[in-house]
Protein backbone atom coordinates (compact mmCIF):
# COMPACT_ATOMS: atom_id res chain seq x y z
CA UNK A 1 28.66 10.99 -26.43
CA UNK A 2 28.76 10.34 -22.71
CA UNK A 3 27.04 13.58 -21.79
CA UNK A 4 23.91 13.26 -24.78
CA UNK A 5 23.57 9.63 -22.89
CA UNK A 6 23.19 11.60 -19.58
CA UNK A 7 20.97 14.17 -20.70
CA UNK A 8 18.74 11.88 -22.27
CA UNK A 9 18.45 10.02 -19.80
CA UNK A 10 17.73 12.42 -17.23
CA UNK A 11 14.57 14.33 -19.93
CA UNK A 12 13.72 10.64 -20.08
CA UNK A 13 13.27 11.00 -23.67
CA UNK A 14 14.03 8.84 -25.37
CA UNK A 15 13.32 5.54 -22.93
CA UNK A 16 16.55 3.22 -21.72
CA UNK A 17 16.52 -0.27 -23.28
CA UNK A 18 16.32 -1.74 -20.09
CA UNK A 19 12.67 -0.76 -19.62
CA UNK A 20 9.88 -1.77 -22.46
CA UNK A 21 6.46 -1.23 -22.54
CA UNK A 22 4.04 -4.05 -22.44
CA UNK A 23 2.41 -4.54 -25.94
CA UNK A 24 -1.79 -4.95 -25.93
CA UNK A 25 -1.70 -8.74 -27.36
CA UNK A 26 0.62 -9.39 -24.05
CA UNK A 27 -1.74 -7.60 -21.71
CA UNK A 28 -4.48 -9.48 -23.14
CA UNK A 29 -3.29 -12.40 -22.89
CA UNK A 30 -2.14 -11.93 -18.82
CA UNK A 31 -5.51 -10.82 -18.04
CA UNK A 32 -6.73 -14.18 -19.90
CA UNK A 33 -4.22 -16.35 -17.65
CA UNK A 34 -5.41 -14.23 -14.45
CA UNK A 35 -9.06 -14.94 -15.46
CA UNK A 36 -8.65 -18.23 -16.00
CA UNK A 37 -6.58 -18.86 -12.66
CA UNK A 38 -9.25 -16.87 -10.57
CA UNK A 39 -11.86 -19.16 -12.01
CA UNK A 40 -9.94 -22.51 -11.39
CA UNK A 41 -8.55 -21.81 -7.55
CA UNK A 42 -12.20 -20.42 -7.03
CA UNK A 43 -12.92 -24.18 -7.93
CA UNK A 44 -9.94 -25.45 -6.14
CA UNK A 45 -10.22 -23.77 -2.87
CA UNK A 46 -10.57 -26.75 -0.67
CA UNK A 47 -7.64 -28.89 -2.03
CA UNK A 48 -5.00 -27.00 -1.66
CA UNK A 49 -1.63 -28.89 -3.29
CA UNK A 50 -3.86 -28.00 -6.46
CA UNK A 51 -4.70 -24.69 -5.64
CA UNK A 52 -0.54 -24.41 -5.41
CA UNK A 53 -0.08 -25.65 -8.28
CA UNK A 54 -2.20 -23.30 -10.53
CA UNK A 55 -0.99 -20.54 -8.46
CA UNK A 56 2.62 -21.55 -8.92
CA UNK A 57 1.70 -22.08 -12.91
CA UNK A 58 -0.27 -18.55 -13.14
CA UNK A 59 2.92 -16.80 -11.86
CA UNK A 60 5.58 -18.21 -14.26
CA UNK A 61 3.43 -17.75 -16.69
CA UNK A 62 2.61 -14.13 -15.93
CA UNK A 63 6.42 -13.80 -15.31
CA UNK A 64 6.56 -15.07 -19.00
CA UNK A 65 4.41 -12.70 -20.29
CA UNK A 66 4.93 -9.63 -18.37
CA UNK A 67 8.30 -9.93 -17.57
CA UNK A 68 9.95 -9.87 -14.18
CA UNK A 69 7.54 -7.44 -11.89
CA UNK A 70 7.49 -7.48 -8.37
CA UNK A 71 4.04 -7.27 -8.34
CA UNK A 72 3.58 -10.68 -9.10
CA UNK A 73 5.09 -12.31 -6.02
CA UNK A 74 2.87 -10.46 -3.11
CA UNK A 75 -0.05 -12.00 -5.33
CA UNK A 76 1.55 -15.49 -4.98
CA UNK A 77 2.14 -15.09 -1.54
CA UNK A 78 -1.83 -13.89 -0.81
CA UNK A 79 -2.79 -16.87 -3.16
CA UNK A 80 -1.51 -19.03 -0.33
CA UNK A 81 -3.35 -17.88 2.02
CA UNK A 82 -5.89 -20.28 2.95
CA UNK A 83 -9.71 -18.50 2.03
CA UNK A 84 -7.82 -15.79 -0.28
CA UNK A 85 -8.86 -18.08 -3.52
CA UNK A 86 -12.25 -16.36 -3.17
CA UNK A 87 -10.90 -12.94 -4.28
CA UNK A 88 -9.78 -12.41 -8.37
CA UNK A 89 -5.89 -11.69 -6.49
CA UNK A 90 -4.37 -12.33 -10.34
CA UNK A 91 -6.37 -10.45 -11.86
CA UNK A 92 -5.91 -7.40 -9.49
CA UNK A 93 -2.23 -8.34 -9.96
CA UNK A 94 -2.35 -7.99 -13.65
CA UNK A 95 -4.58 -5.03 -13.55
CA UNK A 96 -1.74 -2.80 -10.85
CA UNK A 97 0.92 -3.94 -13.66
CA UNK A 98 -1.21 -2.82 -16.39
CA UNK A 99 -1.79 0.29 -14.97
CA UNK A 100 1.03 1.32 -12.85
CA UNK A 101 4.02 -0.56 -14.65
CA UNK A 102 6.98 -0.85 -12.86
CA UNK A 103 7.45 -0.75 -8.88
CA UNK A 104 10.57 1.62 -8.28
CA UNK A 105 12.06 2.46 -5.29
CA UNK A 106 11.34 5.22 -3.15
CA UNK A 107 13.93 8.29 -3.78
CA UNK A 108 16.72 8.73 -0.81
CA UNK A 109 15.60 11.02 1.67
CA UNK A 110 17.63 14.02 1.90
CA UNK A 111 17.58 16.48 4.40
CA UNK A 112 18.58 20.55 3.84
């Protein structure tokens, strides 16, 4: 049993339970909250304890719908930068999830 585990999970078919696949309605709905939190900090840009607190709302609820992604905290962290509101950050967020999934490590080096 142990080794059909291995080998499937080295062929990478089928996929480990750990990882799922975002469904369509979710996506939607995380570009909707990303939209929607552009718009508002656009709006927001020169009181910032609200501009924090959208931002700080947009990411748990992106965490809620997309799961944890480490994606979504170097987006919080630019949203904090003073003059950054201007740019759609959460929606470029959303898209690099939506695209390129899951950030994974870099492989170990390995020298022969």
């Amino acid at each position: 049993m142990s080794e059909s585990f291995a080998k499937t999970w080295l062929t990478g078919s089928p996929r480990p339970a750990s990882t799922f696949r975002l469904s369509k309605t979710r996506l939607v709905l995380a570009f909707v909250v990303a939209a929607a939190s552009d718009i508002v900090s656009y709006g927001t840009a020169f009181v910032p304890p609200v501009q924090w607190t959208v931002d700080l709302v947009t990411a748990l609820l992106l965490f809620g719908l997309l799961g944890w992604r480490w994606a979504i905290l170097p987006g919080l962290v630019a949203e904090a930068i003073p003059g950054v509101a201007v740019f759609p950050v959460w929606l470029l967020v959303v898209a690099s999830v939506a695209l390129w999934g899951e950030m994974k490590p870099p492989a170990p080096f390995s020298r022969h």
